[in-house]
PDB file of N, CA and C in Angstrom:
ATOM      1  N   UNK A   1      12.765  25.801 -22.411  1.00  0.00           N
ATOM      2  CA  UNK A   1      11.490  25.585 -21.742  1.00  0.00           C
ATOM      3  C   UNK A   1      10.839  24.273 -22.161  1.00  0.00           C
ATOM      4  N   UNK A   2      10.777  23.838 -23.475  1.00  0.00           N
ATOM      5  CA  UNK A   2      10.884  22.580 -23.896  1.00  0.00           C
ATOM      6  C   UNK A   2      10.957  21.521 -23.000  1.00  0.00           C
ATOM      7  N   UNK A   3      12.429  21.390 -22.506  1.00  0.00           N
ATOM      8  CA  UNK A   3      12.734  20.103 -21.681  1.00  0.00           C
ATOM      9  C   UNK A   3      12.333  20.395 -20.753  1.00  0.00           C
ATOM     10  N   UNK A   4      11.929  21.396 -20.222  1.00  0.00           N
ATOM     11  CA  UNK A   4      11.336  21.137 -18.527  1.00  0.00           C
ATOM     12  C   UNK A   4       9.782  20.754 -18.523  1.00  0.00           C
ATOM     13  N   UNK A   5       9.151  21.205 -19.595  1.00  0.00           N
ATOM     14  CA  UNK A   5       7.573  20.924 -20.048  1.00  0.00           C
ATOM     15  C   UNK A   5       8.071  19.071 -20.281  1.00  0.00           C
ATOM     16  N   UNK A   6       8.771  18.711 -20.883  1.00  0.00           N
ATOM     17  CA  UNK A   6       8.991  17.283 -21.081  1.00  0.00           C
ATOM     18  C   UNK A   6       8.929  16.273 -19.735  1.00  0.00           C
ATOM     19  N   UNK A   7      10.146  16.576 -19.059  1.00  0.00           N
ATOM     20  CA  UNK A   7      10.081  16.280 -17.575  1.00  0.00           C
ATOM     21  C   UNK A   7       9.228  16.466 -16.555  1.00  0.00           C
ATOM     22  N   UNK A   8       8.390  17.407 -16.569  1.00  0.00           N
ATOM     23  CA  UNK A   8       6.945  18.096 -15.996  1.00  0.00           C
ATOM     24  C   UNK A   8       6.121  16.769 -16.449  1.00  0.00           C
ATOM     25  N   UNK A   9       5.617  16.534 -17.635  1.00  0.00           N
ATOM     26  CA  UNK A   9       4.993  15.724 -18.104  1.00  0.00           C
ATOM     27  C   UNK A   9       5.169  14.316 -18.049  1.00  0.00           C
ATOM     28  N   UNK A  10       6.469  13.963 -18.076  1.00  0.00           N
ATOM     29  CA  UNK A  10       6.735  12.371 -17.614  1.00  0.00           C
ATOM     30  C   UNK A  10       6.466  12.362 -16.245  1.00  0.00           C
ATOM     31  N   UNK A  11       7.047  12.985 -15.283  1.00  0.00           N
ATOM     32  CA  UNK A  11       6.632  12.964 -13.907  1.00  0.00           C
ATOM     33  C   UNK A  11       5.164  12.865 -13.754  1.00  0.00           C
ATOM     34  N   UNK A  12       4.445  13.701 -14.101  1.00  0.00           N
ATOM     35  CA  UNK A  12       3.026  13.649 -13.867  1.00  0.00           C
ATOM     36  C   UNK A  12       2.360  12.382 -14.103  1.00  0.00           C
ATOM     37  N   UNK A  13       2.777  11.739 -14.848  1.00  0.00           N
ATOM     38  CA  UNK A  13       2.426  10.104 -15.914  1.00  0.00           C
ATOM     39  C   UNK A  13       3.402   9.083 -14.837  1.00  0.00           C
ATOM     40  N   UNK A  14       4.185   9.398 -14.448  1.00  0.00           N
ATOM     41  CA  UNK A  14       4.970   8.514 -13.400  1.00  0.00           C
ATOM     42  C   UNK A  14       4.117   8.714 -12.062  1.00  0.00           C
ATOM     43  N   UNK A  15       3.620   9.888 -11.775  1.00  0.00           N
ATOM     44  CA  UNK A  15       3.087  10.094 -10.378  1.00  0.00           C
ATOM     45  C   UNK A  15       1.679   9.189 -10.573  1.00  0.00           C
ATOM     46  N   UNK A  16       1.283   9.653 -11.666  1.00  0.00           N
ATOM     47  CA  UNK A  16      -0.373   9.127 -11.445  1.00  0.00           C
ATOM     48  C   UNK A  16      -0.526   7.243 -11.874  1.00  0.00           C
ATOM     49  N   UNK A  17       0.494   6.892 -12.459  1.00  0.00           N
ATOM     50  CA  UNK A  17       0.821   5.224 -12.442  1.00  0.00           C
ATOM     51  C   UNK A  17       1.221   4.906 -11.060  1.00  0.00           C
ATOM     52  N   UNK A  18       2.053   5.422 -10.525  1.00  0.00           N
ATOM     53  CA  UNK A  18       2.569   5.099  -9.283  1.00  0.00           C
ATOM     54  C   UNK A  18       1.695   5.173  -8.222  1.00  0.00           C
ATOM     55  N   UNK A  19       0.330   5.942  -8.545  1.00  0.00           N
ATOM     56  CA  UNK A  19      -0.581   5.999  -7.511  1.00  0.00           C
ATOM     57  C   UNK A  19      -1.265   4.888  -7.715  1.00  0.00           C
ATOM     58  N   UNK A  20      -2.065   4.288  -9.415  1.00  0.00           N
ATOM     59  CA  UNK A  20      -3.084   3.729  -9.755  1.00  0.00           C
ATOM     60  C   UNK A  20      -2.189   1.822  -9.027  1.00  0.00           C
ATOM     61  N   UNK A  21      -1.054   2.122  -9.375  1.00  0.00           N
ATOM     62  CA  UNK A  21      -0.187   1.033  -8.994  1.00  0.00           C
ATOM     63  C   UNK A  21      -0.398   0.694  -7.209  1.00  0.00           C
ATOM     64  N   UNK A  22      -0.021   1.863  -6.470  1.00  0.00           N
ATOM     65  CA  UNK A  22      -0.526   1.516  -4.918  1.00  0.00           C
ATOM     66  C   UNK A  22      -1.809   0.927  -4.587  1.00  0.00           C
ATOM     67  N   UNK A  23      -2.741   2.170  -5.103  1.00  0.00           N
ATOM     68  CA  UNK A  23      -4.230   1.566  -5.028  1.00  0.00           C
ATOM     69  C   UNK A  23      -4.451  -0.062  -5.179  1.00  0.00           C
ATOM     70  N   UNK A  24      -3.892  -0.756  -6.379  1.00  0.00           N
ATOM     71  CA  UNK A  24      -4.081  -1.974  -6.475  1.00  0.00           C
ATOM     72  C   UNK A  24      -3.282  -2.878  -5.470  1.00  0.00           C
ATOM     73  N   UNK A  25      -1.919  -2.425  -5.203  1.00  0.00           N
ATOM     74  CA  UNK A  25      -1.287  -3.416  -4.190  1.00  0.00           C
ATOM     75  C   UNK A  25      -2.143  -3.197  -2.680  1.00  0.00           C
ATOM     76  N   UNK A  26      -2.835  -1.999  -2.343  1.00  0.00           N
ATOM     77  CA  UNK A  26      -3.690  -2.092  -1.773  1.00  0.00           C
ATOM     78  C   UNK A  26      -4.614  -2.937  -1.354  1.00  0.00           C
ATOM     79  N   UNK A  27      -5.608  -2.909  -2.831  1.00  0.00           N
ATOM     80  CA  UNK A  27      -6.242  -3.543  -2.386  1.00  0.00           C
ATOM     81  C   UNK A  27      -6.044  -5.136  -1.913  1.00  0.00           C
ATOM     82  N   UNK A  28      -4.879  -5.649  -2.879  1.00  0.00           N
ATOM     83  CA  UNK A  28      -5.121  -7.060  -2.724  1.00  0.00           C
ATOM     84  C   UNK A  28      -4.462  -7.302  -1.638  1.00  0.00           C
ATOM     85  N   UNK A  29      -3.729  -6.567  -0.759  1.00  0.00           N
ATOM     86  CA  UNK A  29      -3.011  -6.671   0.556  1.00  0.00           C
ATOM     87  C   UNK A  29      -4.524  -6.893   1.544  1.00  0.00           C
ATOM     88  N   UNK A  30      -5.337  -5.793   1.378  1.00  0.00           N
ATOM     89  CA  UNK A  30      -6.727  -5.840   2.113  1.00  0.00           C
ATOM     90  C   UNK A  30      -7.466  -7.001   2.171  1.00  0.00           C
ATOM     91  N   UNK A  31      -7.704  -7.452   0.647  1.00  0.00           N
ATOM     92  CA  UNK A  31      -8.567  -8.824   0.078  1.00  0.00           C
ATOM     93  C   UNK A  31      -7.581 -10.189   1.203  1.00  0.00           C
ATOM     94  N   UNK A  32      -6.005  -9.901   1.279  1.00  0.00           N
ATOM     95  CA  UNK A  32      -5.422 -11.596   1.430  1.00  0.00           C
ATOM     96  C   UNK A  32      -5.500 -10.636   3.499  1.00  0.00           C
ATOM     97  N   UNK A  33      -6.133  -9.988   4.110  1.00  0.00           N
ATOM     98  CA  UNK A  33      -5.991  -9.617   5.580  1.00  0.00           C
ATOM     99  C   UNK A  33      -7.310 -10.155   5.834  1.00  0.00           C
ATOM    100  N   UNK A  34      -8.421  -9.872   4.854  1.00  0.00           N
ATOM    101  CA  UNK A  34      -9.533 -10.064   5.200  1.00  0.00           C
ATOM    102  C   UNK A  34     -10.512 -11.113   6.316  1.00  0.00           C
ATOM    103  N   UNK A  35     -10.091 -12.043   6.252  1.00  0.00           N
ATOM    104  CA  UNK A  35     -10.061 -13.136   7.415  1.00  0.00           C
ATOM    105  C   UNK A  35      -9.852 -12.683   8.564  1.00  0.00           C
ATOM    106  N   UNK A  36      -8.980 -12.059   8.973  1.00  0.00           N
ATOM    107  CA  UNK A  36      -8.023 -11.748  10.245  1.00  0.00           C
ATOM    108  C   UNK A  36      -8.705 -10.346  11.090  1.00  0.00           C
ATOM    109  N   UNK A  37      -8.783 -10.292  12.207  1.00  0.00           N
ATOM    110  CA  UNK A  37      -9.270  -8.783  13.164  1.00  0.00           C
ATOM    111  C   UNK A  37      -8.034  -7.795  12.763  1.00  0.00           C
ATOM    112  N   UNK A  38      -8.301  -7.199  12.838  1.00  0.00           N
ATOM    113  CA  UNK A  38      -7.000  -6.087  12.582  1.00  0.00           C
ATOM    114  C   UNK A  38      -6.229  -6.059  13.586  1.00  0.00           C
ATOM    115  N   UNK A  39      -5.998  -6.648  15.014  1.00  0.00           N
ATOM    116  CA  UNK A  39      -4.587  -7.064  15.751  1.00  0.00           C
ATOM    117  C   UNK A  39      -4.026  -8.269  15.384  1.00  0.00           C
ATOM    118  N   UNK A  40      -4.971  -9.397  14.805  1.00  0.00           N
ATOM    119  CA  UNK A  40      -4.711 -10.072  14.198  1.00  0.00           C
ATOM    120  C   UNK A  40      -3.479 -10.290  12.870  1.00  0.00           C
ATOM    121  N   UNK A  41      -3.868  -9.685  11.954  1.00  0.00           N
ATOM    122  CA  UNK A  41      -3.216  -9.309  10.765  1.00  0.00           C
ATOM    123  C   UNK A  41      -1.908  -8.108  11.722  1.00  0.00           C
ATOM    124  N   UNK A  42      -2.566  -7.618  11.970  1.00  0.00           N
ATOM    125  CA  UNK A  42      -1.045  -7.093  12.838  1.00  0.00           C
ATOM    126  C   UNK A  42       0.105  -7.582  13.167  1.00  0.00           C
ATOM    127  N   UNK A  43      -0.347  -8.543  14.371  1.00  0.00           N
ATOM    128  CA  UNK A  43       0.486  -9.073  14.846  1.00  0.00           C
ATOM    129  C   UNK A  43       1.208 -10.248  13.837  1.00  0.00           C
ATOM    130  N   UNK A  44       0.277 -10.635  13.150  1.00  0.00           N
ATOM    131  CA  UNK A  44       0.971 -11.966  12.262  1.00  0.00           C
ATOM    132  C   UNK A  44       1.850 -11.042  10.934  1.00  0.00           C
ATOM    133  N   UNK A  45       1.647  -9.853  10.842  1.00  0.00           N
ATOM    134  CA  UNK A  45       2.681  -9.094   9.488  1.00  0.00           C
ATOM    135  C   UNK A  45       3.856  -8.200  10.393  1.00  0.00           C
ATOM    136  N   UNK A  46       3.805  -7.997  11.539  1.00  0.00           N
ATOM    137  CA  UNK A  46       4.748  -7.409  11.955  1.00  0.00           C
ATOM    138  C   UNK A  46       4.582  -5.654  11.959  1.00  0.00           C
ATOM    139  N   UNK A  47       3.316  -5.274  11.529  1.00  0.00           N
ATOM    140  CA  UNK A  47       2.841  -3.928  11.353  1.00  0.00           C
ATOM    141  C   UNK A  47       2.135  -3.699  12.175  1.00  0.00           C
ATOM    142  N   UNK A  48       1.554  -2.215  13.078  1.00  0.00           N
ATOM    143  CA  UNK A  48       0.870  -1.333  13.612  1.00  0.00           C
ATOM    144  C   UNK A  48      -0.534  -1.984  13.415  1.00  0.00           C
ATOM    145  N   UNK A  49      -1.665  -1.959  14.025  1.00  0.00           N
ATOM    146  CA  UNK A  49      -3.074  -2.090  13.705  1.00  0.00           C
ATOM    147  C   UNK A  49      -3.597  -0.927  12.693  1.00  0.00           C
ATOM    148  N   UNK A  50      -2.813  -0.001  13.488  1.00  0.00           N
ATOM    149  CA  UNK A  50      -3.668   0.956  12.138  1.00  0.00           C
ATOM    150  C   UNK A  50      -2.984   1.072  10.738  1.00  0.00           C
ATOM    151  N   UNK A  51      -2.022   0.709  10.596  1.00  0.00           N
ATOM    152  CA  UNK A  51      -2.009   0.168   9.474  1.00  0.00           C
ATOM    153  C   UNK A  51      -2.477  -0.622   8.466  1.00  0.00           C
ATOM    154  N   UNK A  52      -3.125  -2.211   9.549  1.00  0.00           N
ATOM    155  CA  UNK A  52      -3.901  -2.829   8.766  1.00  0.00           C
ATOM    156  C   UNK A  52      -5.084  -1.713   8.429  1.00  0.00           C
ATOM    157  N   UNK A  53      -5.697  -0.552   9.667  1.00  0.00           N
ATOM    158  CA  UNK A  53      -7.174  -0.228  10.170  1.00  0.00           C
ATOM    159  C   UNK A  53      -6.838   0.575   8.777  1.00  0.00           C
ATOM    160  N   UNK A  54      -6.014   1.333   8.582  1.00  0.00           N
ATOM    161  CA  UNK A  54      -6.041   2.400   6.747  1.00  0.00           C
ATOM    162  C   UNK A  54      -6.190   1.312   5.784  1.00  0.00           C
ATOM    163  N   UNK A  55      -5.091   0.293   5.754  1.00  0.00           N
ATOM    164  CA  UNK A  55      -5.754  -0.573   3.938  1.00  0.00           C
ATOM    165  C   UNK A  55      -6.486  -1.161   3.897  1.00  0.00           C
ATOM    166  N   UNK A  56      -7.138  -1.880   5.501  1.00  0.00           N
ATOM    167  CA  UNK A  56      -8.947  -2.121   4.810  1.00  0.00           C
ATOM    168  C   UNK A  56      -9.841  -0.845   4.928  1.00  0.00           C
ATOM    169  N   UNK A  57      -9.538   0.399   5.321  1.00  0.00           N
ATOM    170  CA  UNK A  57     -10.426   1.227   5.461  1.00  0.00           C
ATOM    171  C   UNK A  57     -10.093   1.978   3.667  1.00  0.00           C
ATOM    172  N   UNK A  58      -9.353   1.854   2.959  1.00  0.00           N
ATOM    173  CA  UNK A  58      -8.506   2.304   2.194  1.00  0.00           C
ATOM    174  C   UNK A  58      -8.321   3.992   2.610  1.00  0.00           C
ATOM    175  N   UNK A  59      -7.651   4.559   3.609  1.00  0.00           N
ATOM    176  CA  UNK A  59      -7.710   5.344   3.430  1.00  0.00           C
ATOM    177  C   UNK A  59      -6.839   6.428   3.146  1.00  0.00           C
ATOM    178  N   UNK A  60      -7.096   7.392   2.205  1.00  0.00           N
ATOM    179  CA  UNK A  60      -6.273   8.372   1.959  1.00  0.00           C
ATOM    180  C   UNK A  60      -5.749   9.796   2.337  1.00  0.00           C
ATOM    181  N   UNK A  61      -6.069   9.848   3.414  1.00  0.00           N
ATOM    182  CA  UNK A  61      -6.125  11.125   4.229  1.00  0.00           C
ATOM    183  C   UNK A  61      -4.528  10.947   3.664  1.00  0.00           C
ATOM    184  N   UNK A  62      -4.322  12.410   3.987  1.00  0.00           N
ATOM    185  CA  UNK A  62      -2.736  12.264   4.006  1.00  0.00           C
ATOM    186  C   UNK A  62      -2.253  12.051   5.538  1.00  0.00           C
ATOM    187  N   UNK A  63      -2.917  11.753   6.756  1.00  0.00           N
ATOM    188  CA  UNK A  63      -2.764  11.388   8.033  1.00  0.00           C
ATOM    189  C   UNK A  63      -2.746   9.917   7.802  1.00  0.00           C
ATOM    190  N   UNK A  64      -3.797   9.505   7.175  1.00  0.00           N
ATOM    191  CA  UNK A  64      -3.870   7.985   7.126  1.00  0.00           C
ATOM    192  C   UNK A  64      -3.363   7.228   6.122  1.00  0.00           C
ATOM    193  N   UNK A  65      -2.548   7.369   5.057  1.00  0.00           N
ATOM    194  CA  UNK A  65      -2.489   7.201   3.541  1.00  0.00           C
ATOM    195  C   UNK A  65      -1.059   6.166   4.609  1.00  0.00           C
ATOM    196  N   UNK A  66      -1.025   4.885   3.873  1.00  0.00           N
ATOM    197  CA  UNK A  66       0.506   3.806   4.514  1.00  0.00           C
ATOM    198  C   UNK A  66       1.148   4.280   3.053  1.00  0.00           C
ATOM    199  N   UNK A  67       2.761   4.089   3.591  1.00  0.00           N
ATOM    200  CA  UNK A  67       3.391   4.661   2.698  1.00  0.00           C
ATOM    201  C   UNK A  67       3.904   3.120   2.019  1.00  0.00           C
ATOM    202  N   UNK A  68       4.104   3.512   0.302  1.00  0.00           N
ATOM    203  CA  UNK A  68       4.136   2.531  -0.512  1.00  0.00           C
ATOM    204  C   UNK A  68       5.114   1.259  -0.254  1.00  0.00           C
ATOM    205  N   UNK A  69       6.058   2.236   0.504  1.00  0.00           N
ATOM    206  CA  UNK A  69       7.317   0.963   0.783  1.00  0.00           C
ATOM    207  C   UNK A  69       6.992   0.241   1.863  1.00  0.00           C
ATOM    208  N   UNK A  70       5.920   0.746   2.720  1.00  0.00           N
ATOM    209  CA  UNK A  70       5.599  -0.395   3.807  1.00  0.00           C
ATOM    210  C   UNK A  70       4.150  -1.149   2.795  1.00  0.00           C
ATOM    211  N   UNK A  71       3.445  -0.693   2.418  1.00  0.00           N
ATOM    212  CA  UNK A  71       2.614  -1.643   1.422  1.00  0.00           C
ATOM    213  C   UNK A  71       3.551  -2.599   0.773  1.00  0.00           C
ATOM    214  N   UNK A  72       4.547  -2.437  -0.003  1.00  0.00           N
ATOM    215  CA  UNK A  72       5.630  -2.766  -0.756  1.00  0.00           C
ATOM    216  C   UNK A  72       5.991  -4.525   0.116  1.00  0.00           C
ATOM    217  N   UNK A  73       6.631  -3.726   1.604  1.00  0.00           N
ATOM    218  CA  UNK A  73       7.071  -4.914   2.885  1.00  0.00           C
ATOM    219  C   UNK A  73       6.226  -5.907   3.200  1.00  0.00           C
ATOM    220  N   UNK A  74       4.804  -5.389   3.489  1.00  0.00           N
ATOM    221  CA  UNK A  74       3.874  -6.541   4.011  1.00  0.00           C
ATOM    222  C   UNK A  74       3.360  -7.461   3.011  1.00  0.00           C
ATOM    223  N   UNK A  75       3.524  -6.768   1.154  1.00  0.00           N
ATOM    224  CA  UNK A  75       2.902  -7.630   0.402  1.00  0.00           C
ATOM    225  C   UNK A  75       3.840  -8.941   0.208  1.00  0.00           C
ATOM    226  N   UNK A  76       5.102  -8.164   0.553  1.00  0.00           N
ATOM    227  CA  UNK A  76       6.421  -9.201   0.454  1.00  0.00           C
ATOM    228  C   UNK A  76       6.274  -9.999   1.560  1.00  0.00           C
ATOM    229  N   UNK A  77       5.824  -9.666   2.528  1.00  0.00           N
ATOM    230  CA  UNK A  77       5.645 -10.995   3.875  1.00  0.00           C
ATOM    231  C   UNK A  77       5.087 -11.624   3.448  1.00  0.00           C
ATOM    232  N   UNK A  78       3.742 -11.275   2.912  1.00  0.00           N
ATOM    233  CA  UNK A  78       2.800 -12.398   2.830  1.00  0.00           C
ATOM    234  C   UNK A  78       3.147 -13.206   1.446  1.00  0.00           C
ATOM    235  N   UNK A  79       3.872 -12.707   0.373  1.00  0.00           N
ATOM    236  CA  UNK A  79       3.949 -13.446  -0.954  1.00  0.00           C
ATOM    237  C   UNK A  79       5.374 -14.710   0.219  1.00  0.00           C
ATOM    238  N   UNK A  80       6.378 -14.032   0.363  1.00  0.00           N
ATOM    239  CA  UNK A  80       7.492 -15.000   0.851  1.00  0.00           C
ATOM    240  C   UNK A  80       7.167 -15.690   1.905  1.00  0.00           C
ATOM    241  N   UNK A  81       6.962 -14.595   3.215  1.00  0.00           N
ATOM    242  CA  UNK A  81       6.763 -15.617   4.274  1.00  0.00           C
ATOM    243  C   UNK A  81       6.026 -16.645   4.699  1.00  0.00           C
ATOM    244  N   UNK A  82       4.777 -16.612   3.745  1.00  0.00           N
ATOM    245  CA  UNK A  82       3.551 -16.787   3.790  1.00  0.00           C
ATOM    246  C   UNK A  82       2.767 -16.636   5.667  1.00  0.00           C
ATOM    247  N   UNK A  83       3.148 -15.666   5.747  1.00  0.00           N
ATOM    248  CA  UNK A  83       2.484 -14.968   7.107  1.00  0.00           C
ATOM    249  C   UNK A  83       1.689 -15.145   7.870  1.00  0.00           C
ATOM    250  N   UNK A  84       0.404 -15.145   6.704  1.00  0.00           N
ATOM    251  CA  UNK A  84      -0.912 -15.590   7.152  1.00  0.00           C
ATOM    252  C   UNK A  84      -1.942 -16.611   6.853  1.00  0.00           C
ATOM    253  N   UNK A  85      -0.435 -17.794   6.766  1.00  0.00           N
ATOM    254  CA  UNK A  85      -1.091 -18.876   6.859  1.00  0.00           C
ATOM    255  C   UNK A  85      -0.691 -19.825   7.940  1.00  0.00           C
TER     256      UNK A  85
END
């Protein structure tokens, strides 16, 4: 019972970094859209409007929550492609 209380516990510490970690790529995905209308930033990242419309709205519904690997994609457009400039 030991090792599963162990693994229980790293997971939980992996889940809640992995969240505090989104939140921030969040936001600064939001902060570098900010300029742009939300078809705007759309169209220039290659993503949905409501996609941009959840990470400046930040929202977490689990309807509205963008999933990390597309946060992950667009932060990578804009660091490489430079997208939105």
């Amino acid at each position: 019972m030991a090792e599963i209380d162990q693994i229980l516990k790293s997971l939980e510490r992996a889940e809640v970094d992995l969240e505090a970690q989104r939140a921030r790529l969040q936001k600064w995905i939001a902060k570098q859209i900010e300029p742009f209308s939300l078809r705007e930033a759309a169209a220039l990242l290659g993503v949905s409007y409501q996609h941009i419309q959840y990470i400046r709205n930040d929202t977490n519904s689990a309807k509205g929550k963008v999933r990390i690997s597309t946060l992950v994609n667009i932060a990578k457009k804009i660091r490489d492609d430079n997208a939105l400039s």
